[in-house]
PDB file of N, CA and C in Angstrom:
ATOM      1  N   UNK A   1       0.848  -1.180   0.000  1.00  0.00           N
ATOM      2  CA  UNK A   1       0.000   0.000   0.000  1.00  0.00           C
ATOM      3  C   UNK A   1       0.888   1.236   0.000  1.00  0.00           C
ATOM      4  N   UNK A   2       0.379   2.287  -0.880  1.00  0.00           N
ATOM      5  CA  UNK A   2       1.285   3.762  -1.005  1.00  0.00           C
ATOM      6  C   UNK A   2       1.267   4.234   0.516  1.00  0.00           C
ATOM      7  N   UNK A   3       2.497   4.889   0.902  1.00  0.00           N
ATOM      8  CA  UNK A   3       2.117   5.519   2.206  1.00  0.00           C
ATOM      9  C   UNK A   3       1.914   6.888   2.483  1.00  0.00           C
ATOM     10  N   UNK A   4       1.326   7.686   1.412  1.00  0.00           N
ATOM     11  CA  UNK A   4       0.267   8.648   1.326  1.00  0.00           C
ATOM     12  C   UNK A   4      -0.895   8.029   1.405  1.00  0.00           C
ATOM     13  N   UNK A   5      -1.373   6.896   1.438  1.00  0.00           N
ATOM     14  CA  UNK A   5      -2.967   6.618   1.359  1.00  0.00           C
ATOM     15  C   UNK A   5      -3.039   6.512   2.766  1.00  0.00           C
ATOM     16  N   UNK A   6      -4.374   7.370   3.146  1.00  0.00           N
ATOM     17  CA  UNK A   6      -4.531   6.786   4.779  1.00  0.00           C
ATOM     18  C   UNK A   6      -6.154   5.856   4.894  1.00  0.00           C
ATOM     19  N   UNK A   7      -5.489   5.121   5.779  1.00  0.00           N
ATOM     20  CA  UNK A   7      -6.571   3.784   6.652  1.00  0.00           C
ATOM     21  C   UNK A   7      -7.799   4.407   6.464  1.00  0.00           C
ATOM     22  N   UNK A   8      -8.904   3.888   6.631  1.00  0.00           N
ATOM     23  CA  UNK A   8      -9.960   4.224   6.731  1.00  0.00           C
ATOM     24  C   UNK A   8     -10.510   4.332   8.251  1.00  0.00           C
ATOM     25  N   UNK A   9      -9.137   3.696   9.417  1.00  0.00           N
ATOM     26  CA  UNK A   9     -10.221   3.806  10.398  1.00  0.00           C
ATOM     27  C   UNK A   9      -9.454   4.994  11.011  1.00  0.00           C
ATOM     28  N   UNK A  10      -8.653   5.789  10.361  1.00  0.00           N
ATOM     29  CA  UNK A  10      -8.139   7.122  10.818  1.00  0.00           C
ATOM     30  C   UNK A  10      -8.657   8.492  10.261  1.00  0.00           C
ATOM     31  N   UNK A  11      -9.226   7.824   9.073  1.00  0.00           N
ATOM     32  CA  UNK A  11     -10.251   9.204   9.097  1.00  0.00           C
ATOM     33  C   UNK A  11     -11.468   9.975   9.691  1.00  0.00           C
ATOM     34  N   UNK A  12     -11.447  11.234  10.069  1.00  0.00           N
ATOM     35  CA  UNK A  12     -12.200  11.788  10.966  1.00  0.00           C
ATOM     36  C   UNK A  12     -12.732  13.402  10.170  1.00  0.00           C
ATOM     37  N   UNK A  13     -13.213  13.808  10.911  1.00  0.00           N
ATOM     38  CA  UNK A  13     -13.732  15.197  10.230  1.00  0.00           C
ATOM     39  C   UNK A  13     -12.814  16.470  10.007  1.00  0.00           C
ATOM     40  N   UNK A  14     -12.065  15.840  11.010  1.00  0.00           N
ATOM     41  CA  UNK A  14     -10.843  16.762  10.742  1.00  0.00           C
ATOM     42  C   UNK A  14      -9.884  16.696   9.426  1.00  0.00           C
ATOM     43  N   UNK A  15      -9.939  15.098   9.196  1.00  0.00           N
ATOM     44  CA  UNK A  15      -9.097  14.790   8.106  1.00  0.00           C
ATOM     45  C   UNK A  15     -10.004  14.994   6.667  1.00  0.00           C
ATOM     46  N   UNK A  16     -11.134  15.230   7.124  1.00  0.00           N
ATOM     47  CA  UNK A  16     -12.097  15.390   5.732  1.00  0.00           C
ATOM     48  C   UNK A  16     -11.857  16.864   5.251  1.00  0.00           C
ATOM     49  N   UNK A  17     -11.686  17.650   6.355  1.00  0.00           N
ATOM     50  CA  UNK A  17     -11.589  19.305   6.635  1.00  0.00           C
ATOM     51  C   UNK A  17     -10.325  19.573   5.472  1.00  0.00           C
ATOM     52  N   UNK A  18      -9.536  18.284   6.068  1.00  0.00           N
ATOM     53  CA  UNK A  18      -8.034  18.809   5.702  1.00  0.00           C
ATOM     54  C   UNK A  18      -8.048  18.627   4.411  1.00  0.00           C
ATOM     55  N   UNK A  19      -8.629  17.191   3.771  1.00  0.00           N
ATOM     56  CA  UNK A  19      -8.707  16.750   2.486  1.00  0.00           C
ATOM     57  C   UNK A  19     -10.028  18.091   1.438  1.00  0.00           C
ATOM     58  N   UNK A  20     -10.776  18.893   2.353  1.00  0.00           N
ATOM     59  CA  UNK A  20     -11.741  19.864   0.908  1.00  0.00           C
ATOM     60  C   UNK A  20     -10.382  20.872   0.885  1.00  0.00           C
ATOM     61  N   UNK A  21      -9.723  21.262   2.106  1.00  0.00           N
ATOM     62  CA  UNK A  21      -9.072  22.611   1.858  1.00  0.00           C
ATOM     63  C   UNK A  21      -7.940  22.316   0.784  1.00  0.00           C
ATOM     64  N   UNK A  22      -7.225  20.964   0.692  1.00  0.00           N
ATOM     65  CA  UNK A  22      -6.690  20.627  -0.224  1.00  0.00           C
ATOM     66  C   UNK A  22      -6.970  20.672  -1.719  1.00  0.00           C
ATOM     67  N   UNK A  23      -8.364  20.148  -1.981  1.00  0.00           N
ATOM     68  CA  UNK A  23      -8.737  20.198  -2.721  1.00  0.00           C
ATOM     69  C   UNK A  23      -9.146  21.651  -3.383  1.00  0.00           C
ATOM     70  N   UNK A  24     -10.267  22.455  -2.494  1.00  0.00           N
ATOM     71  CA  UNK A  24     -10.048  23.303  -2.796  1.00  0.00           C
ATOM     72  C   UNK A  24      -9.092  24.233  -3.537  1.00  0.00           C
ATOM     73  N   UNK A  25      -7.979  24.155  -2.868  1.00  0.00           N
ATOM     74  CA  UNK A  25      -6.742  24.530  -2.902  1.00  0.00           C
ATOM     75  C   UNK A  25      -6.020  24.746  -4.807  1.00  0.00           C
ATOM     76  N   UNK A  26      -6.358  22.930  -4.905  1.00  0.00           N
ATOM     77  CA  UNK A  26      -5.523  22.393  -5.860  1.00  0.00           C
ATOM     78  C   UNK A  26      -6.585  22.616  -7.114  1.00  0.00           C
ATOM     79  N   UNK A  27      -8.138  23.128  -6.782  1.00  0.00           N
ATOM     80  CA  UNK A  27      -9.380  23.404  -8.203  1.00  0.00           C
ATOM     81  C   UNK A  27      -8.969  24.812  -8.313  1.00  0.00           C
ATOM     82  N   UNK A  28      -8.685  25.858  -7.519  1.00  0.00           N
ATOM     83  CA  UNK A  28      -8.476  27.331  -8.007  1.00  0.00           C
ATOM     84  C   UNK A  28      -7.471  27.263  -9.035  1.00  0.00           C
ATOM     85  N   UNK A  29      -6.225  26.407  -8.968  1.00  0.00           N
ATOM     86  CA  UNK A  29      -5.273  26.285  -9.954  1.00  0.00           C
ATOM     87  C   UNK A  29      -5.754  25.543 -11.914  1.00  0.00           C
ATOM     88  N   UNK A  30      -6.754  25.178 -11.459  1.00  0.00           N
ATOM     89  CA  UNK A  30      -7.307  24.497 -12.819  1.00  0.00           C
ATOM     90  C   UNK A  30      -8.302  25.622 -13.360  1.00  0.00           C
ATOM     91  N   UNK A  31      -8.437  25.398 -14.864  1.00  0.00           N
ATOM     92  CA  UNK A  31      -9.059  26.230 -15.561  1.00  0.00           C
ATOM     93  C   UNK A  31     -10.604  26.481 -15.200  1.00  0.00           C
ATOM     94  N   UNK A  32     -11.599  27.018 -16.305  1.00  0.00           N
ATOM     95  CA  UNK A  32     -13.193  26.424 -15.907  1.00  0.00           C
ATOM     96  C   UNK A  32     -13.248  24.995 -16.673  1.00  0.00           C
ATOM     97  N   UNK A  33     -12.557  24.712 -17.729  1.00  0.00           N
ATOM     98  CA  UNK A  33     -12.942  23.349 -18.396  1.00  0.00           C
ATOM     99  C   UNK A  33     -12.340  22.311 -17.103  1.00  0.00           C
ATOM    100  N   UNK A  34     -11.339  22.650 -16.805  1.00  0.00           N
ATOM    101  CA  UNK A  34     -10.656  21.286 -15.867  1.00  0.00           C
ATOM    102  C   UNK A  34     -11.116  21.191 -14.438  1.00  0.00           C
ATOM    103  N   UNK A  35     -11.728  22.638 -14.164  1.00  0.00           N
ATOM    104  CA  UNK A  35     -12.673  22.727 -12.723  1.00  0.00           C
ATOM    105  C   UNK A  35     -14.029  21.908 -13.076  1.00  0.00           C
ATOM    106  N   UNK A  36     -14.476  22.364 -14.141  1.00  0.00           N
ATOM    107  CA  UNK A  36     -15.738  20.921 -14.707  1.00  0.00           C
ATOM    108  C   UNK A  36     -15.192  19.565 -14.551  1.00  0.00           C
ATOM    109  N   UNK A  37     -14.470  19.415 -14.850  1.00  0.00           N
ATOM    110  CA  UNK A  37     -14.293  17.923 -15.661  1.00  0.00           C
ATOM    111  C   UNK A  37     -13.891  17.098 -14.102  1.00  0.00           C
ATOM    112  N   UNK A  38     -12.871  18.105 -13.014  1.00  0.00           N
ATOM    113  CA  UNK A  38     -12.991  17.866 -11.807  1.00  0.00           C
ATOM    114  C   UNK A  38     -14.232  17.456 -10.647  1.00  0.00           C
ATOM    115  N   UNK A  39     -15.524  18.684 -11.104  1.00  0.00           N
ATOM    116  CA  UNK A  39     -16.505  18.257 -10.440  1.00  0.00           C
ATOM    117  C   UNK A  39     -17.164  17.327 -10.865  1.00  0.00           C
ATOM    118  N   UNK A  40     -17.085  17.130 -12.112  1.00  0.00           N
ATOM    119  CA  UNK A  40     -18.000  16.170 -12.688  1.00  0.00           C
ATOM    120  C   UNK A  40     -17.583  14.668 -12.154  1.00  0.00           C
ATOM    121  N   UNK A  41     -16.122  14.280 -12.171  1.00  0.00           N
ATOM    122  CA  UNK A  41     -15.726  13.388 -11.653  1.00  0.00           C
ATOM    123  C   UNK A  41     -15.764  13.302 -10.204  1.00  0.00           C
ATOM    124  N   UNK A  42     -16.018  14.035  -9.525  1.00  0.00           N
ATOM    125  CA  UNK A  42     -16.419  14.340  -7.813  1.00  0.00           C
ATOM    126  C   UNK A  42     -17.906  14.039  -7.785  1.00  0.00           C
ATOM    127  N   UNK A  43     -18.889  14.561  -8.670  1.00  0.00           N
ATOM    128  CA  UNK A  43     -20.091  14.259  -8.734  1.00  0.00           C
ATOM    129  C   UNK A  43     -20.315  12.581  -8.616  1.00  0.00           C
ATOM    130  N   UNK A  44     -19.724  12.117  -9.783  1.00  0.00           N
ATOM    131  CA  UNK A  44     -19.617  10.325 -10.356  1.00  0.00           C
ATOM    132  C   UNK A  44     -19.573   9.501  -9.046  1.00  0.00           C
ATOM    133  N   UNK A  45     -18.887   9.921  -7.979  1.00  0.00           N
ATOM    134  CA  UNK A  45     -18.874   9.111  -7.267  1.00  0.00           C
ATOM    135  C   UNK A  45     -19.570   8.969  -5.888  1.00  0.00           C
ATOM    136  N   UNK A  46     -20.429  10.099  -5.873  1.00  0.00           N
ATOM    137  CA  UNK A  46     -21.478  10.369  -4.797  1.00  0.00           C
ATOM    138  C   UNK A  46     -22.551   9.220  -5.231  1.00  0.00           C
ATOM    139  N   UNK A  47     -23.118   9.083  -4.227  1.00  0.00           N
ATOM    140  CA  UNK A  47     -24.799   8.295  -4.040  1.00  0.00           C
ATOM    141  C   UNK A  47     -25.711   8.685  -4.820  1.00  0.00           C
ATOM    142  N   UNK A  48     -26.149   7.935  -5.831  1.00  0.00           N
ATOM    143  CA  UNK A  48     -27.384   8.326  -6.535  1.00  0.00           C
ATOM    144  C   UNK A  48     -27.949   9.535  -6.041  1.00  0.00           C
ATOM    145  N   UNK A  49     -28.804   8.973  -4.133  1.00  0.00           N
ATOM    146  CA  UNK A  49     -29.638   9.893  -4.158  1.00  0.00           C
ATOM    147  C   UNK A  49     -28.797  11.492  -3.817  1.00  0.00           C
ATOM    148  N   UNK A  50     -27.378  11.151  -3.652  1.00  0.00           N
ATOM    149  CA  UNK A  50     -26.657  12.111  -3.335  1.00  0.00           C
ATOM    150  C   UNK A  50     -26.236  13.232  -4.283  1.00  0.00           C
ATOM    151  N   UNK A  51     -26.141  12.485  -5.833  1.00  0.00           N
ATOM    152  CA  UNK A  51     -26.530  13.270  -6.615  1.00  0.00           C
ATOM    153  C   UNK A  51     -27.404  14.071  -6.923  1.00  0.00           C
ATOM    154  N   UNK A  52     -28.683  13.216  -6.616  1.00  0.00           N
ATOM    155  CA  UNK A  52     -29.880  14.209  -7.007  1.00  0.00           C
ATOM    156  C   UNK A  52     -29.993  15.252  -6.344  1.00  0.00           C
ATOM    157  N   UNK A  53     -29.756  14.958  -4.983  1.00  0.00           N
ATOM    158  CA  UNK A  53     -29.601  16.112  -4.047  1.00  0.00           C
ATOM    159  C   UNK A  53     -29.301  17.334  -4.512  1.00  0.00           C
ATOM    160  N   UNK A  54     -28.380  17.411  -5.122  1.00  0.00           N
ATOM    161  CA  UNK A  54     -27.657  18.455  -5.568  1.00  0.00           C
ATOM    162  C   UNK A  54     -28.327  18.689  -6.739  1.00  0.00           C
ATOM    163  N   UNK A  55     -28.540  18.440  -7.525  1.00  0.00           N
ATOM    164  CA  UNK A  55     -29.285  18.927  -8.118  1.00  0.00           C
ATOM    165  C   UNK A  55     -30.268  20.286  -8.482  1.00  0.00           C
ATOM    166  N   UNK A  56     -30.449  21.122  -9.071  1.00  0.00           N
ATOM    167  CA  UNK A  56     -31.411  22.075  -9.055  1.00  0.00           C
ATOM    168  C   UNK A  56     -33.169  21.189  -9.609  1.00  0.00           C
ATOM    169  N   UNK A  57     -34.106  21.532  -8.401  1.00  0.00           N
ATOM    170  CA  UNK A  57     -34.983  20.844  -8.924  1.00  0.00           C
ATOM    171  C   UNK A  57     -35.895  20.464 -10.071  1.00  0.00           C
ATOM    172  N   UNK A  58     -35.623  21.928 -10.621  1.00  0.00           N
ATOM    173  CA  UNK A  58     -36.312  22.230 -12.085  1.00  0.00           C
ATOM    174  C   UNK A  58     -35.709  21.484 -13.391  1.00  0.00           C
ATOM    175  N   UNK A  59     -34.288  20.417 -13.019  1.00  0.00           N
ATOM    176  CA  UNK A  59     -33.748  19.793 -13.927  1.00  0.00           C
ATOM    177  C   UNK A  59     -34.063  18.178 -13.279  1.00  0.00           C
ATOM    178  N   UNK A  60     -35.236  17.938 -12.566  1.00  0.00           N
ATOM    179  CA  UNK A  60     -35.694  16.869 -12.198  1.00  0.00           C
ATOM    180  C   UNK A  60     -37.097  16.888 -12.396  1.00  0.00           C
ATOM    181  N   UNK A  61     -37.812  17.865 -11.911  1.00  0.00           N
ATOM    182  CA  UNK A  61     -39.224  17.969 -11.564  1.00  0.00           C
ATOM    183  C   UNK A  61     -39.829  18.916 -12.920  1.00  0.00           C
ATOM    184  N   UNK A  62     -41.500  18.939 -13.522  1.00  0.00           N
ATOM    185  CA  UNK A  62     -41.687  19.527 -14.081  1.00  0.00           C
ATOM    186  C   UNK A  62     -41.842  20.687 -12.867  1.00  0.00           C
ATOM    187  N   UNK A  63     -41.989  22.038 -14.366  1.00  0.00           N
ATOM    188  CA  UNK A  63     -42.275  23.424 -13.769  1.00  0.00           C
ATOM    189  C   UNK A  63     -43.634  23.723 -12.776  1.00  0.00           C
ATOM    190  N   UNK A  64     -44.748  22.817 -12.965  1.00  0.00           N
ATOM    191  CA  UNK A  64     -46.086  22.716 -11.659  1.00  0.00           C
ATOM    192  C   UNK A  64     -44.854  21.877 -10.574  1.00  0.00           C
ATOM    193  N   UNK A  65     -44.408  20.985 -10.589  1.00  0.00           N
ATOM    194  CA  UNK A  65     -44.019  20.111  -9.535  1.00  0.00           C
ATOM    195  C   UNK A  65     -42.768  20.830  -8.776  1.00  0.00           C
ATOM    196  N   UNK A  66     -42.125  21.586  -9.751  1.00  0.00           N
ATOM    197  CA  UNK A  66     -40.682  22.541  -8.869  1.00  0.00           C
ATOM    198  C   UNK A  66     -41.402  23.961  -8.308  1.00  0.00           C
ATOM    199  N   UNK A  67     -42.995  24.402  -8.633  1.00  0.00           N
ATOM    200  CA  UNK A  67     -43.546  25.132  -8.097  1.00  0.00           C
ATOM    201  C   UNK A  67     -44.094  24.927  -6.750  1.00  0.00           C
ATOM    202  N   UNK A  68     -44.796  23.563  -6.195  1.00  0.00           N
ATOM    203  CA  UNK A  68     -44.988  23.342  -5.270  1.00  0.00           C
ATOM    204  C   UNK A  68     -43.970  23.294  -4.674  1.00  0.00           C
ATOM    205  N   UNK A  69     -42.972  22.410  -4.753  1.00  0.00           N
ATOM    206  CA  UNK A  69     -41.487  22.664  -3.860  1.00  0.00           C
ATOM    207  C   UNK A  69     -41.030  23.645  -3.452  1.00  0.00           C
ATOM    208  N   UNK A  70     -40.889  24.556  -4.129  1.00  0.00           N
ATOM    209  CA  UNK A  70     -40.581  25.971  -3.700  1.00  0.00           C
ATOM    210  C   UNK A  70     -41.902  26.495  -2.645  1.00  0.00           C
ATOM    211  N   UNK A  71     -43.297  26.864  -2.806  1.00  0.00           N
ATOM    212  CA  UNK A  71     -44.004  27.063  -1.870  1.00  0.00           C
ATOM    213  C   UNK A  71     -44.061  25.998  -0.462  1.00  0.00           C
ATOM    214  N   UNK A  72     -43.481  24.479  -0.813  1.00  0.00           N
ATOM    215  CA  UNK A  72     -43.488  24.107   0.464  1.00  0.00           C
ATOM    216  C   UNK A  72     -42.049  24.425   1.779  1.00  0.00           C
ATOM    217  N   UNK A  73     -41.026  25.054   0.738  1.00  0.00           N
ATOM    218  CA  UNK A  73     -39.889  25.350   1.164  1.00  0.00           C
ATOM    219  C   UNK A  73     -39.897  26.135   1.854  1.00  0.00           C
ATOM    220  N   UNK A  74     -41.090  27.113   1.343  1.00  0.00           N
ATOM    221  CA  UNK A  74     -41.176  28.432   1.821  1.00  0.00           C
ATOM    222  C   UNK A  74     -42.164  28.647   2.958  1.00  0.00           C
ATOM    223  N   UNK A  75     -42.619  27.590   3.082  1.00  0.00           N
ATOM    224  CA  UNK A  75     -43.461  27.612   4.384  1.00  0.00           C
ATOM    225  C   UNK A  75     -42.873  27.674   5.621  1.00  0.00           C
ATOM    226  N   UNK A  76     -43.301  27.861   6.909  1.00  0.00           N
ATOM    227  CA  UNK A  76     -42.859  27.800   8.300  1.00  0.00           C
ATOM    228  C   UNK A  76     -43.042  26.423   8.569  1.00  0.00           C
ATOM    229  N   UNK A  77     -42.213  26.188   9.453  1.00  0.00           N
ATOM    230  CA  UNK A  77     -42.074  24.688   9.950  1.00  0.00           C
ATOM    231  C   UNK A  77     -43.610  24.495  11.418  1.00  0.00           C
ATOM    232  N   UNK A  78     -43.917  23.623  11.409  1.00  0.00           N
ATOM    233  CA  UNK A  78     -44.975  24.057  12.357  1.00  0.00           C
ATOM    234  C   UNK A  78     -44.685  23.965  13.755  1.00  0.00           C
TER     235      UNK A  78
END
């Protein structure tokens, strides 16, 4: 095993912290085509529904169905 790769039972939130600022870090240096092609491959490997998540709803739902969403968003919680 490379010994830059770390264990899985040593990762923590801290090390997740450490691994976006990295990243971060290392996407400001890439263009807009290679900052795409970066997220897109960051996207690929999320959870289905983790994808959708992200998503904007109006590229899932028709325009009546992303209308209710938005008015239920916008409601108060009871």
């Amino acid at each position: 095993m490379s010994e830059r790769l770390i264990p899985i039972s040593v990762i923590n939130e801290n090390t997740v912290d450490a691994f976006a600022a990295h990243l971060e870090s290392f996407a400001d240096t890439l263009s807009d085509h290679e900052r795409t092609a970066l997220q897109s491959l960051l996207t690929s490997v999320l959870d289905p529904w983790e994808r959708m998540r992200l998503r904007d709803p109006s590229q899932i739902l028709s325009p009546e169905e992303t209308e209710i969403l938005r008015a239920l968003e916008a409601e108060e919680d009871p």
